[in-house]
C-alpha atoms as a PDB file:
ATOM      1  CA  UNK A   1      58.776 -17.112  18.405  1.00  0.00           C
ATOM      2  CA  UNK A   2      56.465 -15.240  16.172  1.00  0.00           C
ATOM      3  CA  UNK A   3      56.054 -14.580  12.591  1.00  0.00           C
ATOM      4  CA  UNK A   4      58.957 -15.329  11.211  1.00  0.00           C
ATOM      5  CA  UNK A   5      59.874 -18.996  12.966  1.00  0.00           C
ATOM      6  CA  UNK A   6      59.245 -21.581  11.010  1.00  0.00           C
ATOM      7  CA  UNK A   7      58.490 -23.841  13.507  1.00  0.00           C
ATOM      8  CA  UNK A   8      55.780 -21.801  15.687  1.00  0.00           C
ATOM      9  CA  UNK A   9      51.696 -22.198  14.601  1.00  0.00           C
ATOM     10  CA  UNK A  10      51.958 -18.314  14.061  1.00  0.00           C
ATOM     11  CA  UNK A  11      55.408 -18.677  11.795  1.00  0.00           C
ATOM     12  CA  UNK A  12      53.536 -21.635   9.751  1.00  0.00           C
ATOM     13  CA  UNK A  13      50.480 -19.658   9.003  1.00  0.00           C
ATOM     14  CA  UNK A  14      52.580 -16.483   7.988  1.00  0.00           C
ATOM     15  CA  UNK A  15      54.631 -18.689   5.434  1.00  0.00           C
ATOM     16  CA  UNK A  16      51.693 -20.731   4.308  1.00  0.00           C
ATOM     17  CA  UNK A  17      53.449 -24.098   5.102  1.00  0.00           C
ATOM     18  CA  UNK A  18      52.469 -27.278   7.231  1.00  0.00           C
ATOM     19  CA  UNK A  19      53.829 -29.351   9.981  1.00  0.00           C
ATOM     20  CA  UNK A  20      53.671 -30.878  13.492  1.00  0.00           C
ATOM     21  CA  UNK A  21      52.449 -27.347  14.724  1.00  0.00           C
ATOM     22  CA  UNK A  22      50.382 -26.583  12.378  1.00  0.00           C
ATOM     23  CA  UNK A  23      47.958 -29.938  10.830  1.00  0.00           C
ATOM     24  CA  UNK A  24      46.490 -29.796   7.023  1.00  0.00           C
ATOM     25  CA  UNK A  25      44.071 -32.874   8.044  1.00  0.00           C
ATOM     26  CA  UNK A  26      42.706 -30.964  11.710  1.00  0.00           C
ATOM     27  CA  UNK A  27      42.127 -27.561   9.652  1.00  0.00           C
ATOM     28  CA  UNK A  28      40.194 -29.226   7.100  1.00  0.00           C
ATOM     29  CA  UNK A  29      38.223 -31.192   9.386  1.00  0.00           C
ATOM     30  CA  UNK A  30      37.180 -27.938  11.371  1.00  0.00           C
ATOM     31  CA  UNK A  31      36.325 -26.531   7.840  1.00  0.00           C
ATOM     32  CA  UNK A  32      33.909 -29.370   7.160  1.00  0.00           C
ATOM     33  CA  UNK A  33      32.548 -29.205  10.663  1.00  0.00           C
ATOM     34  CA  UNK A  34      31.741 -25.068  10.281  1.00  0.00           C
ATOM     35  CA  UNK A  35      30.601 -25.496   6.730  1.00  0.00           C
ATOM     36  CA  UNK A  36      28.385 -28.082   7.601  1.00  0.00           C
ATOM     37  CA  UNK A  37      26.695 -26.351  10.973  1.00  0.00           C
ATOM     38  CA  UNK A  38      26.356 -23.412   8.023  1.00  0.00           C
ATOM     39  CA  UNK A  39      24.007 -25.513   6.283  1.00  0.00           C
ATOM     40  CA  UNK A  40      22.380 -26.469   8.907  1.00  0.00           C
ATOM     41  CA  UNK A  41      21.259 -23.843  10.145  1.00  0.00           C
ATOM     42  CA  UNK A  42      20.384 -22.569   6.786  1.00  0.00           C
ATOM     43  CA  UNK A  43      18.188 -25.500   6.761  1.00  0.00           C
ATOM     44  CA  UNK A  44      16.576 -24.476  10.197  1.00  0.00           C
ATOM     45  CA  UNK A  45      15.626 -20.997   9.514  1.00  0.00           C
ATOM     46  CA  UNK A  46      13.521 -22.030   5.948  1.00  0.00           C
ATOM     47  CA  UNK A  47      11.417 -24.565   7.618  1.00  0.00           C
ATOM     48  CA  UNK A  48       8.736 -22.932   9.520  1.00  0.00           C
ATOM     49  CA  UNK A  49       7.744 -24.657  12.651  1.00  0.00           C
ATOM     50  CA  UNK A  50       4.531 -26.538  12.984  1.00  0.00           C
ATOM     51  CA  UNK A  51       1.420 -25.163  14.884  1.00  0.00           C
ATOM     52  CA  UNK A  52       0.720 -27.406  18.095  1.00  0.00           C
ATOM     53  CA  UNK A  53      -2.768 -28.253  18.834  1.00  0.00           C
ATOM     54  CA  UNK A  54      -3.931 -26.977  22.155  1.00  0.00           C
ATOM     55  CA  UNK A  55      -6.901 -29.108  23.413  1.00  0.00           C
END
């Protein structure tokens, strides 16, 4: 079970293929999900916080 088993996570990635181990749909939803926090907190860091009024 390692690089060369087709039928291991590991094997899958080495060949480049897809399967039960080893989802298209669940990797591209965790690419969405990190590209998106990305832009978030792009977003974040150019807005500068407001000044709160002390009384």
């Amino acid at each position: 079970m390692g690089k060369g088993d087709k039928k291991s996570k590991r094997g899958k990635i080495a060949l480049g293929s897809y399967g039960n181990s080893r989802r298209k749909k669940t990797i591209k939803a965790r690419l969405k999900r990190s590209a998106s926090k990305k832009k978030l907190a792009a977003v974040a860091k150019e807005k500068p916080k407001r000044a709160t009024k002390k009384s």
